[in-house]
N, C-alpha and C. Protein backbone atom coordinates (compact mmCIF):
# COMPACT_ATOMS: atom_id res chain seq x y z
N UNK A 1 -5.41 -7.86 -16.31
CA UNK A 1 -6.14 -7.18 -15.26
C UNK A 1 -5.77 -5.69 -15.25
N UNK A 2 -6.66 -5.04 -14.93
CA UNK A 2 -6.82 -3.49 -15.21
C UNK A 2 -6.25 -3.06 -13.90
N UNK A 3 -5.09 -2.04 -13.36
CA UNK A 3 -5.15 -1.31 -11.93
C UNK A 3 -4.92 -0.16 -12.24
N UNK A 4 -5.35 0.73 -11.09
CA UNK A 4 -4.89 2.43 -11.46
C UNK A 4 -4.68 2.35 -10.12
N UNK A 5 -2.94 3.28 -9.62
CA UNK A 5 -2.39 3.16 -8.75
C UNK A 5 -1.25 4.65 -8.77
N UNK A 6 -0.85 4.76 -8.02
CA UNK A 6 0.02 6.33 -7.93
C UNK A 6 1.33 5.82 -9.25
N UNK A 7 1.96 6.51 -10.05
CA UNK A 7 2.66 6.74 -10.77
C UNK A 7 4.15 7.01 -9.69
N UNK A 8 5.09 6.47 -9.62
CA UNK A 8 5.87 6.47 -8.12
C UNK A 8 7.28 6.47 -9.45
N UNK A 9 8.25 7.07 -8.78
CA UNK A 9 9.95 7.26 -9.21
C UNK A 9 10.05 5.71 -10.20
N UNK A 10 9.64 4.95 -9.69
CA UNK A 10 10.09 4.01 -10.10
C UNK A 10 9.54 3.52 -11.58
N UNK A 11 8.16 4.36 -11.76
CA UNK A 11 7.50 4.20 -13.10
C UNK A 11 8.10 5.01 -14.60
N UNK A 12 9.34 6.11 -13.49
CA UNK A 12 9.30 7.20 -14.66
C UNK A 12 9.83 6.84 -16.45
N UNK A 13 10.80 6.25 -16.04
CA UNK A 13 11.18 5.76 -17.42
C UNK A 13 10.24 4.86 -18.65
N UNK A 14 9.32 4.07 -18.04
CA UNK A 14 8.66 3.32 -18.64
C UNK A 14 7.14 4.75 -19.10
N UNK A 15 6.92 5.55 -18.12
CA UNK A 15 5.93 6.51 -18.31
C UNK A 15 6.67 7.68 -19.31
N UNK A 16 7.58 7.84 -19.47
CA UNK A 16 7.96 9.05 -20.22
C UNK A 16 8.49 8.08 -21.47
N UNK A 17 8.68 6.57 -21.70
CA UNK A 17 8.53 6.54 -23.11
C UNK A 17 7.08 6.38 -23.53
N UNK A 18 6.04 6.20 -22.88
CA UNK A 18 4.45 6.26 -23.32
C UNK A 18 4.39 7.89 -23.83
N UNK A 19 4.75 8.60 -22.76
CA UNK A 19 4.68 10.12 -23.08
C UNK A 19 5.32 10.74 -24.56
N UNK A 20 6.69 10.11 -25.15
CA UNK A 20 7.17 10.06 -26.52
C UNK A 20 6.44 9.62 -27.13
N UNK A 21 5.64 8.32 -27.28
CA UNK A 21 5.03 8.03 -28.18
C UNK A 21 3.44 8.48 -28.16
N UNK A 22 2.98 8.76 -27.36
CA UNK A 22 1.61 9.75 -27.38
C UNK A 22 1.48 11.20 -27.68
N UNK A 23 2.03 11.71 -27.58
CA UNK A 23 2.53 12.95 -27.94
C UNK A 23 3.44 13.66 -29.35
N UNK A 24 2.45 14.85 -30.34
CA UNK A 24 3.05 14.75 -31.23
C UNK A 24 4.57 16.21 -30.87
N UNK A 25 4.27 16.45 -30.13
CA UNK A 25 5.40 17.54 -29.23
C UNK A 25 5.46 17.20 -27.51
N UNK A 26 6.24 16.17 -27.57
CA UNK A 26 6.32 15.45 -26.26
C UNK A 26 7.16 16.53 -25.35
N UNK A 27 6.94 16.36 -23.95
CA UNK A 27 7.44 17.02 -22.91
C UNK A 27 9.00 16.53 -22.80
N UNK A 28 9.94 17.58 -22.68
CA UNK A 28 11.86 17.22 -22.23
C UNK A 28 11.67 16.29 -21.17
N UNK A 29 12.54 15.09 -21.12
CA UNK A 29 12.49 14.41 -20.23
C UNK A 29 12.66 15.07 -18.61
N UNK A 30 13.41 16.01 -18.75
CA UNK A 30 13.73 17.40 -17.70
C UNK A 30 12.07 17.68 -17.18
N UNK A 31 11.66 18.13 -17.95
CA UNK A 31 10.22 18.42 -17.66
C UNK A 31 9.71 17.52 -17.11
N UNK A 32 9.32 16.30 -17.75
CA UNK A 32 8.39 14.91 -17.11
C UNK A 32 8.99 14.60 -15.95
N UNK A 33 10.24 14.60 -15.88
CA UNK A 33 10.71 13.92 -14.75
C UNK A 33 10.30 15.38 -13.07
N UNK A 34 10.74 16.35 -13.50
CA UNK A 34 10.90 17.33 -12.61
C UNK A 34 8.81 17.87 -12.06
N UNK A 35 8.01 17.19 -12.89
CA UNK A 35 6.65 17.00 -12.45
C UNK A 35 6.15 15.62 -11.82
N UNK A 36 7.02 15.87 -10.71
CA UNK A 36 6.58 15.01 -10.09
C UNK A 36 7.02 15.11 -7.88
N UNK A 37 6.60 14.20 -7.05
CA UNK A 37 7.00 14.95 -5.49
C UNK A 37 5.59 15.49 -5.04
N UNK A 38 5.99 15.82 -4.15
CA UNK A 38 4.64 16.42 -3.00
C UNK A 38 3.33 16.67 -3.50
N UNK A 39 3.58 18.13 -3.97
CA UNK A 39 2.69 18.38 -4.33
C UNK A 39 1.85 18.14 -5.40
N UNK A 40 2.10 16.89 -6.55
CA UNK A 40 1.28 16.00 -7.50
C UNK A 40 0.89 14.55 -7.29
N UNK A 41 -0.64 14.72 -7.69
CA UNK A 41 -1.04 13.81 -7.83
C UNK A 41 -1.06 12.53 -9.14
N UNK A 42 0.26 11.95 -9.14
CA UNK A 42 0.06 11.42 -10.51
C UNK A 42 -0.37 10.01 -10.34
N UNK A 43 -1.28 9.51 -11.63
CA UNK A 43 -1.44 8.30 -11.26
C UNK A 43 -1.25 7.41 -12.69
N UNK A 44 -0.97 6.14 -12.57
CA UNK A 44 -0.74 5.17 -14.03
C UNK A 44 -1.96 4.56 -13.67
N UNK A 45 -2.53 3.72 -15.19
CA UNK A 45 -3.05 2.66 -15.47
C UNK A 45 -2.20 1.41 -15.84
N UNK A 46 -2.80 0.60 -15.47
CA UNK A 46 -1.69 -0.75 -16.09
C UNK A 46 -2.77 -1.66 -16.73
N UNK A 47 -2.16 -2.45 -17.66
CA UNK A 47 -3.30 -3.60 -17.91
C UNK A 47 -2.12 -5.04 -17.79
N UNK A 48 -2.05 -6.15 -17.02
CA UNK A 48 -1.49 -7.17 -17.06
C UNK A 48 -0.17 -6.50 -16.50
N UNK A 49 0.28 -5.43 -15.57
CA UNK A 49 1.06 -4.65 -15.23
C UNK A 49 1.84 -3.64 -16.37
N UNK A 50 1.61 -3.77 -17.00
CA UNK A 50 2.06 -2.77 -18.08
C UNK A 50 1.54 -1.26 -18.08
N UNK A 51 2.53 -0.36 -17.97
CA UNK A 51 1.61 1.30 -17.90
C UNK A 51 0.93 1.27 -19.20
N UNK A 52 -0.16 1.46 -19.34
CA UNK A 52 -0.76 1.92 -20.34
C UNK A 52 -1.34 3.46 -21.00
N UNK A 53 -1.18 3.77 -19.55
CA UNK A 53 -1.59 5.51 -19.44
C UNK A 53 -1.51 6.10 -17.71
N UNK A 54 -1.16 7.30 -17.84
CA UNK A 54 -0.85 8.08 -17.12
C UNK A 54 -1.48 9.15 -16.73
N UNK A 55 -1.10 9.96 -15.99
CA UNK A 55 -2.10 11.28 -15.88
C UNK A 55 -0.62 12.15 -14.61
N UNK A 56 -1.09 13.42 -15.53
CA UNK A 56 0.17 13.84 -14.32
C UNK A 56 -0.78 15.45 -14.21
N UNK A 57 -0.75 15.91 -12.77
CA UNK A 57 -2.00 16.47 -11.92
C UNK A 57 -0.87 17.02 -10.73
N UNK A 58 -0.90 18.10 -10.69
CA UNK A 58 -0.22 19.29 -9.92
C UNK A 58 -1.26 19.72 -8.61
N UNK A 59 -1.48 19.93 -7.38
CA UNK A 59 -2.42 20.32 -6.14
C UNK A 59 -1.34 21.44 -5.90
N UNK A 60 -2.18 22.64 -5.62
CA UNK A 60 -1.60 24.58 -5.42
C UNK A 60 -2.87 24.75 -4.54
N UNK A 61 -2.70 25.19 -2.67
CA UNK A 61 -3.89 25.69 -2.36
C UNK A 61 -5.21 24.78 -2.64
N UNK A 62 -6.19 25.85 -3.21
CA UNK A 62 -7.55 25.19 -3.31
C UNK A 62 -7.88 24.75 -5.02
N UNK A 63 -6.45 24.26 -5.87
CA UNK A 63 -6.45 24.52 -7.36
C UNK A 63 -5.71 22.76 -7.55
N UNK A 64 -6.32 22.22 -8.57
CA UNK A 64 -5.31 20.81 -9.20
C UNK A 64 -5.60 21.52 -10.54
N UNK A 65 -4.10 21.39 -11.00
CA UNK A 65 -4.37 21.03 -12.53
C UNK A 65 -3.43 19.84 -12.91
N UNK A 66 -4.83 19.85 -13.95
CA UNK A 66 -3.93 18.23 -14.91
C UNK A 66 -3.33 19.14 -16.01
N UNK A 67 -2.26 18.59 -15.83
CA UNK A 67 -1.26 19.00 -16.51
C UNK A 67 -1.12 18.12 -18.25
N UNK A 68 -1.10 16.89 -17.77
CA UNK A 68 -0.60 16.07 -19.11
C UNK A 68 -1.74 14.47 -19.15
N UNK A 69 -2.02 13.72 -19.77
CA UNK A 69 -2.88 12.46 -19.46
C UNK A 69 -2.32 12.12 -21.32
N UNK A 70 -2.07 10.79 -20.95
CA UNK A 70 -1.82 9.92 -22.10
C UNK A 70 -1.81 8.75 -21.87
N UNK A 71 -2.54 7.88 -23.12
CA UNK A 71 -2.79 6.37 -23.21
C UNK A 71 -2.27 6.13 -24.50
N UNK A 72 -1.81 4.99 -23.96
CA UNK A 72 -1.07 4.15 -25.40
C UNK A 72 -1.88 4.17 -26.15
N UNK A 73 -1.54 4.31 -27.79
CA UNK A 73 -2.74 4.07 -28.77
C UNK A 73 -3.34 3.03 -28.76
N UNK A 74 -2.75 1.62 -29.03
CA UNK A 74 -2.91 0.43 -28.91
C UNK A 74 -4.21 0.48 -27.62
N UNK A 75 -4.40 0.79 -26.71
CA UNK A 75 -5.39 0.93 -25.90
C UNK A 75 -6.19 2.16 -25.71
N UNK A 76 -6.41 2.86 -27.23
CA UNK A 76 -7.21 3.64 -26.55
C UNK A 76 -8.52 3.25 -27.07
N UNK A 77 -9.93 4.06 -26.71
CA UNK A 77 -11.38 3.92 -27.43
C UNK A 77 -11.84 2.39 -25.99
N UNK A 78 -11.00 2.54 -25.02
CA UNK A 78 -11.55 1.24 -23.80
C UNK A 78 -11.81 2.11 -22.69
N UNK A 79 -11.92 3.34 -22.65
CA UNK A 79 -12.64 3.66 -21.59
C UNK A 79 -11.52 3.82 -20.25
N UNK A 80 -10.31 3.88 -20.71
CA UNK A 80 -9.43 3.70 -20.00
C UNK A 80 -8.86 5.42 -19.41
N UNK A 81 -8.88 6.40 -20.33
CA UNK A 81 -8.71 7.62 -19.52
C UNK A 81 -9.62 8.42 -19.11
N UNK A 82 -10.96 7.69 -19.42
CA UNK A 82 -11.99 8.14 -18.39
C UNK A 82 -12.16 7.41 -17.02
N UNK A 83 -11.18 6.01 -16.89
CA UNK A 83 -10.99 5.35 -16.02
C UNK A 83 -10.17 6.23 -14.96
N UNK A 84 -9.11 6.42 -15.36
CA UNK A 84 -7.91 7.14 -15.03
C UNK A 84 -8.36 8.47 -14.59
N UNK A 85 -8.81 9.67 -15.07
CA UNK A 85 -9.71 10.50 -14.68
C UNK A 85 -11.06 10.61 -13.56
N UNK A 86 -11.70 9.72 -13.56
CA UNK A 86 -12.57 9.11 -12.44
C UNK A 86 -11.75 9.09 -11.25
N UNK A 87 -10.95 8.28 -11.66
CA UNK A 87 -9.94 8.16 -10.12
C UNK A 87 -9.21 9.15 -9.62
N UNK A 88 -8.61 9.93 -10.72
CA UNK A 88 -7.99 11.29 -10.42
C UNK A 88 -9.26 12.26 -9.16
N UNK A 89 -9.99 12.15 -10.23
CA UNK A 89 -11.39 13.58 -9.14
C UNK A 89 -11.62 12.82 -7.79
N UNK A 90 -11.95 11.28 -7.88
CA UNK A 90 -12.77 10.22 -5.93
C UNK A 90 -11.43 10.78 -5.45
N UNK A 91 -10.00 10.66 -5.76
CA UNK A 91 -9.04 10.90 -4.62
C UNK A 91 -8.85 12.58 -4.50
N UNK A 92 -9.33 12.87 -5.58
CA UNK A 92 -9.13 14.80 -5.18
C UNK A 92 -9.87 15.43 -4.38
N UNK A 93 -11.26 14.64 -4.59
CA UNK A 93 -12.67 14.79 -3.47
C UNK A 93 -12.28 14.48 -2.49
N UNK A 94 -11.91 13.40 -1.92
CA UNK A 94 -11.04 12.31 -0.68
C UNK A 94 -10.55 13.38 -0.41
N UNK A 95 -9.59 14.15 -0.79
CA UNK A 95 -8.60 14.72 0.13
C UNK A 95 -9.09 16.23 0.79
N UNK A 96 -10.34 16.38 0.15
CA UNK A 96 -11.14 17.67 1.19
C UNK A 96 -10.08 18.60 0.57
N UNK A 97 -9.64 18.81 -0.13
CA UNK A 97 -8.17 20.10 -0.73
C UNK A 97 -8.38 20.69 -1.36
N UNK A 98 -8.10 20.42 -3.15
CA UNK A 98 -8.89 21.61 -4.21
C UNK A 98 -10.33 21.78 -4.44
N UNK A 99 -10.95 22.94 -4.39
CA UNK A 99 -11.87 22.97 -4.98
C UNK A 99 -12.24 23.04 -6.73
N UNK A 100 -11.38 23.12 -7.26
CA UNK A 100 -11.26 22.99 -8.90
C UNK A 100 -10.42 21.88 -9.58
N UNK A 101 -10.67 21.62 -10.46
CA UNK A 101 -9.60 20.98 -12.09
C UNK A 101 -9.18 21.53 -12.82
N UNK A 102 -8.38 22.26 -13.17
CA UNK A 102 -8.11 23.12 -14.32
C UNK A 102 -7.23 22.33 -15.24
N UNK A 103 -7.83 22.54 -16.63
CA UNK A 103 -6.46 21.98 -17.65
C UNK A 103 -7.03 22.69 -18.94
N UNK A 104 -6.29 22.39 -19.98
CA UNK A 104 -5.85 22.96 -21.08
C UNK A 104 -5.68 22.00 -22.19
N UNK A 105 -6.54 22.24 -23.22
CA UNK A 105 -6.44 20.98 -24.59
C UNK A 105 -6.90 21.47 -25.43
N UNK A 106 -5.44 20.95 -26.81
CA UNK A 106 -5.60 21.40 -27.83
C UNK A 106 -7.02 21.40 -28.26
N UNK A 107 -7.42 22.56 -29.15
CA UNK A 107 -8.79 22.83 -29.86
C UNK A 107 -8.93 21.69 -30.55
N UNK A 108 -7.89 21.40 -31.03
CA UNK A 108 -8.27 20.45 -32.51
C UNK A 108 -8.28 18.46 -31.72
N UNK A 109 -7.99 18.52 -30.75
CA UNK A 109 -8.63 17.20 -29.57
C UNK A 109 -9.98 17.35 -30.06
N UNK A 110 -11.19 16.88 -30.17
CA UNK A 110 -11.96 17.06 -30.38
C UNK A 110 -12.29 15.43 -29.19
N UNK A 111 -11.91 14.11 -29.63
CA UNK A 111 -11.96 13.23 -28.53
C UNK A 111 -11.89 13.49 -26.68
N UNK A 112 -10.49 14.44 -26.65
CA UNK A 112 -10.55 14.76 -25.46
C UNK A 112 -11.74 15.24 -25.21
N UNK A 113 -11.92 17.11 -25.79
CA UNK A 113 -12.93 17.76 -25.27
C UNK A 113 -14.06 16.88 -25.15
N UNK A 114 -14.33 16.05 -25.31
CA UNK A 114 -15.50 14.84 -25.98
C UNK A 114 -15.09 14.39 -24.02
N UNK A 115 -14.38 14.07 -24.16
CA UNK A 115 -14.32 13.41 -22.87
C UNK A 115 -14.27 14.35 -21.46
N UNK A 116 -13.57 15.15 -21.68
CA UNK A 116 -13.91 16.50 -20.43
C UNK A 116 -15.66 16.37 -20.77
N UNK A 117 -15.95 16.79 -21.41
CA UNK A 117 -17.52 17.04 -21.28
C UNK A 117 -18.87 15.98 -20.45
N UNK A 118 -18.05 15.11 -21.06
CA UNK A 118 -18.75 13.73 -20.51
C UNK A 118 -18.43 13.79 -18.85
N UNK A 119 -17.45 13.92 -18.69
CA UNK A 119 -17.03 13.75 -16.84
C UNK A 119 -18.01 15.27 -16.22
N UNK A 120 -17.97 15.89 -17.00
CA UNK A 120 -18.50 17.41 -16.24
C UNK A 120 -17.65 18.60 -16.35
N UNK A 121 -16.71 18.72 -17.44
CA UNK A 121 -15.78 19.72 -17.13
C UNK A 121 -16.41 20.60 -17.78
N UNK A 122 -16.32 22.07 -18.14
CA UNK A 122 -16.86 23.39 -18.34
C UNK A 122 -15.32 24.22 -19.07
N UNK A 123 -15.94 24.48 -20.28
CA UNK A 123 -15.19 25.57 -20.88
C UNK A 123 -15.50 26.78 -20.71
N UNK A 124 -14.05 27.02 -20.39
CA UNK A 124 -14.00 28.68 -19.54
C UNK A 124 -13.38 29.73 -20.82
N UNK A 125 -12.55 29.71 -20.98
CA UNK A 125 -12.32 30.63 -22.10
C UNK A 125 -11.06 29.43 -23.06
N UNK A 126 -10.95 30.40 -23.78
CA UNK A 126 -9.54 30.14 -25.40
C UNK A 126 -8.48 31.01 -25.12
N UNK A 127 -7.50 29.99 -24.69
CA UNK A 127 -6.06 30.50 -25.13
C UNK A 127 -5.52 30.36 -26.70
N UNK A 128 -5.36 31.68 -26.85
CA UNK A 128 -4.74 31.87 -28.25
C UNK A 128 -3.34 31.64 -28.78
N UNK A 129 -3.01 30.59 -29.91
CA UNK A 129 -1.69 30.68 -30.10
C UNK A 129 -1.11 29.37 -29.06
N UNK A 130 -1.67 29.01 -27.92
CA UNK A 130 -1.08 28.65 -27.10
C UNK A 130 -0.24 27.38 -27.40
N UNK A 131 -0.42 26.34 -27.96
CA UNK A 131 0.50 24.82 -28.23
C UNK A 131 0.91 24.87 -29.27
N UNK A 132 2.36 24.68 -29.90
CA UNK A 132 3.07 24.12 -30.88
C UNK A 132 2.70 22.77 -31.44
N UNK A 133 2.69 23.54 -32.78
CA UNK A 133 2.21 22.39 -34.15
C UNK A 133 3.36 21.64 -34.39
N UNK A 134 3.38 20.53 -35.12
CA UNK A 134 4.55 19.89 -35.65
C UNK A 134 5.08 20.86 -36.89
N UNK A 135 4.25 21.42 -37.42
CA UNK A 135 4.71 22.46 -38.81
C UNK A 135 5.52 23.66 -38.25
N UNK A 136 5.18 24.14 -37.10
CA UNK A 136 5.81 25.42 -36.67
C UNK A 136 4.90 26.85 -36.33
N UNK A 137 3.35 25.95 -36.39
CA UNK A 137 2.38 26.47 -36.08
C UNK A 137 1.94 26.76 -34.99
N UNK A 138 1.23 27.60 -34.61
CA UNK A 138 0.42 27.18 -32.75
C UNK A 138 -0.97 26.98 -33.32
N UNK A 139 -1.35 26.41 -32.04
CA UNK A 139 -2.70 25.77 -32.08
C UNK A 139 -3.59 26.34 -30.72
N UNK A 140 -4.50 26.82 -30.46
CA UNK A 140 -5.07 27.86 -29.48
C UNK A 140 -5.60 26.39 -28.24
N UNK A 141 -5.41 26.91 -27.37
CA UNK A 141 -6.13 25.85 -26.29
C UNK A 141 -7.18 26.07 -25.35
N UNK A 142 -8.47 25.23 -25.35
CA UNK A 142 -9.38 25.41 -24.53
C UNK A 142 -9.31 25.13 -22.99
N UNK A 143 -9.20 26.18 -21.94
CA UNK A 143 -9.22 26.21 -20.88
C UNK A 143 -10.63 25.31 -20.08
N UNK A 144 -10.51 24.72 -19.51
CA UNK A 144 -11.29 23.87 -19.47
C UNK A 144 -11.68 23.65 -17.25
N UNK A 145 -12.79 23.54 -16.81
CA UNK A 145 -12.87 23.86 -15.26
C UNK A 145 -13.62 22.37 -14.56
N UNK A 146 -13.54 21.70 -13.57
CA UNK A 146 -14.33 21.07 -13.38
C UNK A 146 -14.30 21.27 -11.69
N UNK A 147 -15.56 21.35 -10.91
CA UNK A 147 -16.22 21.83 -9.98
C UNK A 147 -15.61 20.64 -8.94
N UNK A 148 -14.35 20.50 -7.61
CA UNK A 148 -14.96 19.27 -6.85
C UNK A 148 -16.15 19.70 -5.87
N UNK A 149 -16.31 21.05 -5.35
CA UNK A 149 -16.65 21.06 -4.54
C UNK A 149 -16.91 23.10 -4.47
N UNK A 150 -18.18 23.24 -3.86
CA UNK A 150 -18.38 24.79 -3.65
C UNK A 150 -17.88 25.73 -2.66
């Protein structure tokens, strides 16, 4: 059985080894752990209770950004972080708070951007240089906007 439910202290360890293995330059555990509290909205997927994917989403003022979203490989191509995403925006709408989405994904995602597009998100400009390659490269990232509200 499928649930999407808040991502809570108690998920972190099991969510930041999904985050190692989805990620080819994963976030310091320092980092994953320290994004999280008040002001974020994070939420897991589970299938049969198991995290399967995550989403970790920062609220500033009238601004959310998603920060990070990862699904186990083993489950991806099910419609599952457009699941996860859906739910992210009904509770961002719900809360009458940001008026925007802002996030950031590698150029060479081509699936993601595939999937921002599909929900409604809008490319705003190119950050240059911006994400580390596994070679020692950067990789430029598309700034990316989605509208809750005018």
């Amino acid at each position: 059985m499928k649930t999407i439910s808040t991502l809570n202290g108690h998920d972190l360890a099991e969510a930041y080894q999904l985050e190692l293995l989805c990620h080819v330059i994963p976030w310091s555990k320092q980092i994953f752990y320290s994004n999280q509290g008040e002001s974020y909205l994070n939420l897991k997927i589970c299938i049969d209770q198991q995290i399967v994917g995550f989403c970790i989403c920062q609220t500033v003022a009238d601004e959310a950004n998603l920060f990070n979203i990862a699904i186990h490989p083993q489950f991806r191509q099910q419609g599952l972080a457009k699941d996860l995403l859906n739910e992210l925006i009904s509770r961002l709408m719900a809360s009458n708070s940001p008026s925007t989405i802002w996030l950031e994904v590698r150029e060479s995602n081509q699936a993601a951007i595939k999937l921002y597009h599909s929900l409604g998100f809008n490319e705003i400009t190119i950050r240059k240089n911006y994400y580390p390659t596994a070679t020692g490269d950067y990789e430029n990232a598309i700034i990316m906007a989605f509208t809750l509200r005018l």
